[in-house]
C-alpha atoms as a PDB file:
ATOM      1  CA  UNK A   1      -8.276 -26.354   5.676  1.00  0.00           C
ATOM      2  CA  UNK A   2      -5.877 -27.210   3.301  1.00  0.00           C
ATOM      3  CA  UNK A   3      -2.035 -25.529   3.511  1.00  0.00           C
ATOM      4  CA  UNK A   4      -2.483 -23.297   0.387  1.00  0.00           C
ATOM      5  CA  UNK A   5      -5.526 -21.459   2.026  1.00  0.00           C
ATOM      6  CA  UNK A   6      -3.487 -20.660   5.141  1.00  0.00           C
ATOM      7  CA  UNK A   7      -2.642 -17.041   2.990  1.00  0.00           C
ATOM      8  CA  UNK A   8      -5.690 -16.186   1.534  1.00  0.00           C
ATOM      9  CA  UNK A   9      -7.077 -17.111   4.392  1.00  0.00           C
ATOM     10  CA  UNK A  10      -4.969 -14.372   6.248  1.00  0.00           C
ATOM     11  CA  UNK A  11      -5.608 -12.024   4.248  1.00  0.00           C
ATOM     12  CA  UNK A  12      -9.200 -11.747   4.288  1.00  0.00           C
ATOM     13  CA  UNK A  13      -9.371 -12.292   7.764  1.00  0.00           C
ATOM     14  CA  UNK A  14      -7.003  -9.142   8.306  1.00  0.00           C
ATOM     15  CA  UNK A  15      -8.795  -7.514   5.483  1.00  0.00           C
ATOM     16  CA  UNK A  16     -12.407  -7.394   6.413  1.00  0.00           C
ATOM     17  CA  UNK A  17     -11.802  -7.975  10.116  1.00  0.00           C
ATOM     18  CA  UNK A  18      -8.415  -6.213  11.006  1.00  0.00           C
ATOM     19  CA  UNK A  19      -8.055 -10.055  13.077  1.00  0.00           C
ATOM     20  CA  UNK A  20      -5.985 -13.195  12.366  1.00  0.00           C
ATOM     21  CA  UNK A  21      -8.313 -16.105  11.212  1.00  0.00           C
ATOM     22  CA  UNK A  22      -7.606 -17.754  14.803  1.00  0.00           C
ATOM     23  CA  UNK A  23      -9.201 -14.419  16.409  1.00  0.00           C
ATOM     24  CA  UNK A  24     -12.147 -14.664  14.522  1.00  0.00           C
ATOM     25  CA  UNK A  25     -15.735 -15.097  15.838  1.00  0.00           C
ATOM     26  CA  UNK A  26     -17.686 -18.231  14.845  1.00  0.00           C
ATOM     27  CA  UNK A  27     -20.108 -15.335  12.945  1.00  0.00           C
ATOM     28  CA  UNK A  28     -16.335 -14.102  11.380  1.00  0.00           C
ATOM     29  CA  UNK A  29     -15.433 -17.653  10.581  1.00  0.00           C
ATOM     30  CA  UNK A  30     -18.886 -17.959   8.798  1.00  0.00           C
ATOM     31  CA  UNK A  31     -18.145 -14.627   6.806  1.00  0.00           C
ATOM     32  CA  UNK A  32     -14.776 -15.384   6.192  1.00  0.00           C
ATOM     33  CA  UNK A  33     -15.367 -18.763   4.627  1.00  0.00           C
ATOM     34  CA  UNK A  34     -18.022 -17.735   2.162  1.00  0.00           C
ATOM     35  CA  UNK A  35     -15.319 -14.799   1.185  1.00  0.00           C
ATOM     36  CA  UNK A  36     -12.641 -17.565   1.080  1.00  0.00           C
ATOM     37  CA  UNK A  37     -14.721 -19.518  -1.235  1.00  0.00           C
ATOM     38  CA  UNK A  38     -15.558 -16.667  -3.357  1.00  0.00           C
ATOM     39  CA  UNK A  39     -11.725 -15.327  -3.930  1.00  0.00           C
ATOM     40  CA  UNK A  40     -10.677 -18.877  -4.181  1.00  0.00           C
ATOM     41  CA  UNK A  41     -13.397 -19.164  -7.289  1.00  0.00           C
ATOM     42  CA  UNK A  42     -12.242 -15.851  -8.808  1.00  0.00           C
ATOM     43  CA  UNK A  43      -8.934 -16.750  -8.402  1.00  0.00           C
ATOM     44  CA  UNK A  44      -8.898 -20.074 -10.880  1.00  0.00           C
ATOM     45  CA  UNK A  45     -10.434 -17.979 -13.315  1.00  0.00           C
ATOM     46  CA  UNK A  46      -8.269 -15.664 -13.484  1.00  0.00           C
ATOM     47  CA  UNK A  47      -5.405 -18.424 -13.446  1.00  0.00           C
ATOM     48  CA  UNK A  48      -7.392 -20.247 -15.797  1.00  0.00           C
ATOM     49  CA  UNK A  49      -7.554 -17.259 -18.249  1.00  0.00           C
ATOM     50  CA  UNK A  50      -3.683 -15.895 -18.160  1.00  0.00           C
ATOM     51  CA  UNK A  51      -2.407 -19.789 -18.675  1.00  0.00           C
ATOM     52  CA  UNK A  52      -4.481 -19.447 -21.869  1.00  0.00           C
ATOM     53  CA  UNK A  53      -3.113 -16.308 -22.660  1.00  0.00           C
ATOM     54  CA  UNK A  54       0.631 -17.106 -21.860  1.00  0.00           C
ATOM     55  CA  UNK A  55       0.365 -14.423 -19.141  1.00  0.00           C
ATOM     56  CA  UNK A  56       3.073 -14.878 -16.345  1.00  0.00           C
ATOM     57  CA  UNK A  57       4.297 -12.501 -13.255  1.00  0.00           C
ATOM     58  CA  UNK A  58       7.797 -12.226 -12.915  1.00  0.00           C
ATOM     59  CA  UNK A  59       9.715 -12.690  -9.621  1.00  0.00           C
ATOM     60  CA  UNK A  60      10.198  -8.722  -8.971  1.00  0.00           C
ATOM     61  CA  UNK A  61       6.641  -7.937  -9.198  1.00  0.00           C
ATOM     62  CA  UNK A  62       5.883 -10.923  -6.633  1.00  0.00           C
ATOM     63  CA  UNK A  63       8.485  -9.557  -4.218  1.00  0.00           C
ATOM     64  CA  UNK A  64       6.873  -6.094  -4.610  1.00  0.00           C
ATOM     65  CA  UNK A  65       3.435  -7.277  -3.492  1.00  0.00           C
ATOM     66  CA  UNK A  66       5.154  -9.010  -0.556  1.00  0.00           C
ATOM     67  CA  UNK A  67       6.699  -5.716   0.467  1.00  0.00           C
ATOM     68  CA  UNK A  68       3.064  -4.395   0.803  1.00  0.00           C
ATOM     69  CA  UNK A  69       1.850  -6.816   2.614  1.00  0.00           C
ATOM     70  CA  UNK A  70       4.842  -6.732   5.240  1.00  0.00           C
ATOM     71  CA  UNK A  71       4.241  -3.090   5.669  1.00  0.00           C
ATOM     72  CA  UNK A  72       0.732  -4.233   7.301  1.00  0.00           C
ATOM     73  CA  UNK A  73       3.185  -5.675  10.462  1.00  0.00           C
ATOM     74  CA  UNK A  74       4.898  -3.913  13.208  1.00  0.00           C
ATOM     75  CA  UNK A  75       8.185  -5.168  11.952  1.00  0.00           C
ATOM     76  CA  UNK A  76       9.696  -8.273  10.553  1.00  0.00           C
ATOM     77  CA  UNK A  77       9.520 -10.538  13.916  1.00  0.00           C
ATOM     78  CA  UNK A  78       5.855  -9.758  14.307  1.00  0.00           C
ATOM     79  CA  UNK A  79       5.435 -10.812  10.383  1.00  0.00           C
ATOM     80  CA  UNK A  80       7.244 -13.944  10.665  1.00  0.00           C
ATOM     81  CA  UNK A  81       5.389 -15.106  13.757  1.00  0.00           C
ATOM     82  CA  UNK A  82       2.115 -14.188  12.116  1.00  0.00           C
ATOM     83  CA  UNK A  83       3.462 -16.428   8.951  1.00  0.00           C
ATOM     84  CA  UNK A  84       4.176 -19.442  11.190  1.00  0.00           C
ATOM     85  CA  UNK A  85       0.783 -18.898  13.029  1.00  0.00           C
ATOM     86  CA  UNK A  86      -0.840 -19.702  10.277  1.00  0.00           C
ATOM     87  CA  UNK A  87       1.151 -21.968   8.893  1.00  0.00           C
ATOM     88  CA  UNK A  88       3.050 -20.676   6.028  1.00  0.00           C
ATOM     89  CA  UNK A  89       6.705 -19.954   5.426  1.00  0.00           C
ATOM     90  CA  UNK A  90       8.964 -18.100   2.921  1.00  0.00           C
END
């Protein structure tokens, strides 16, 4: 896996199977992988589309999304040890 998958990763895995991609079953890991791919695919089009377009996301917007997502955790120690679980870091 490379680094840059460790959050999309996470967040199918907690998505479609309310688990961390370490808690998965090899079945899971098998499902989660063929999602990965697909996102990861839909993804660089999109990307591929809005750098075409001159379409950008500002800073506030990004920080808004990562709000959500934090909301998902207990509190902020849970989320950070989740983070460095999988390998990624703010």
């Amino acid at each position: 896996m490379l680094n840059w998958q460790a959050y999309p990763r996470l967040k199918l895995a907690s998505q479609h199977f309310g688990k961390t991609p370490a808690d998965l079953s090899a079945d899971e890991q098998i499902q989660l992988e063929k999602m990965l791919e697909h996102q990861l695919a839909m993804e660089a089009r999109i990307l591929d589309y809005a750098a075409q377009a001159g379409i950008s996301v500002q800073a506030a917007d990004l920080n808004a999304v990562l709000d959500e997502v934090k909301k998902a955790y207990a509190d902020e120690e849970v989320w950070k040890a989740s983070m460095a679980a999988v390998k990624l870091d703010l």
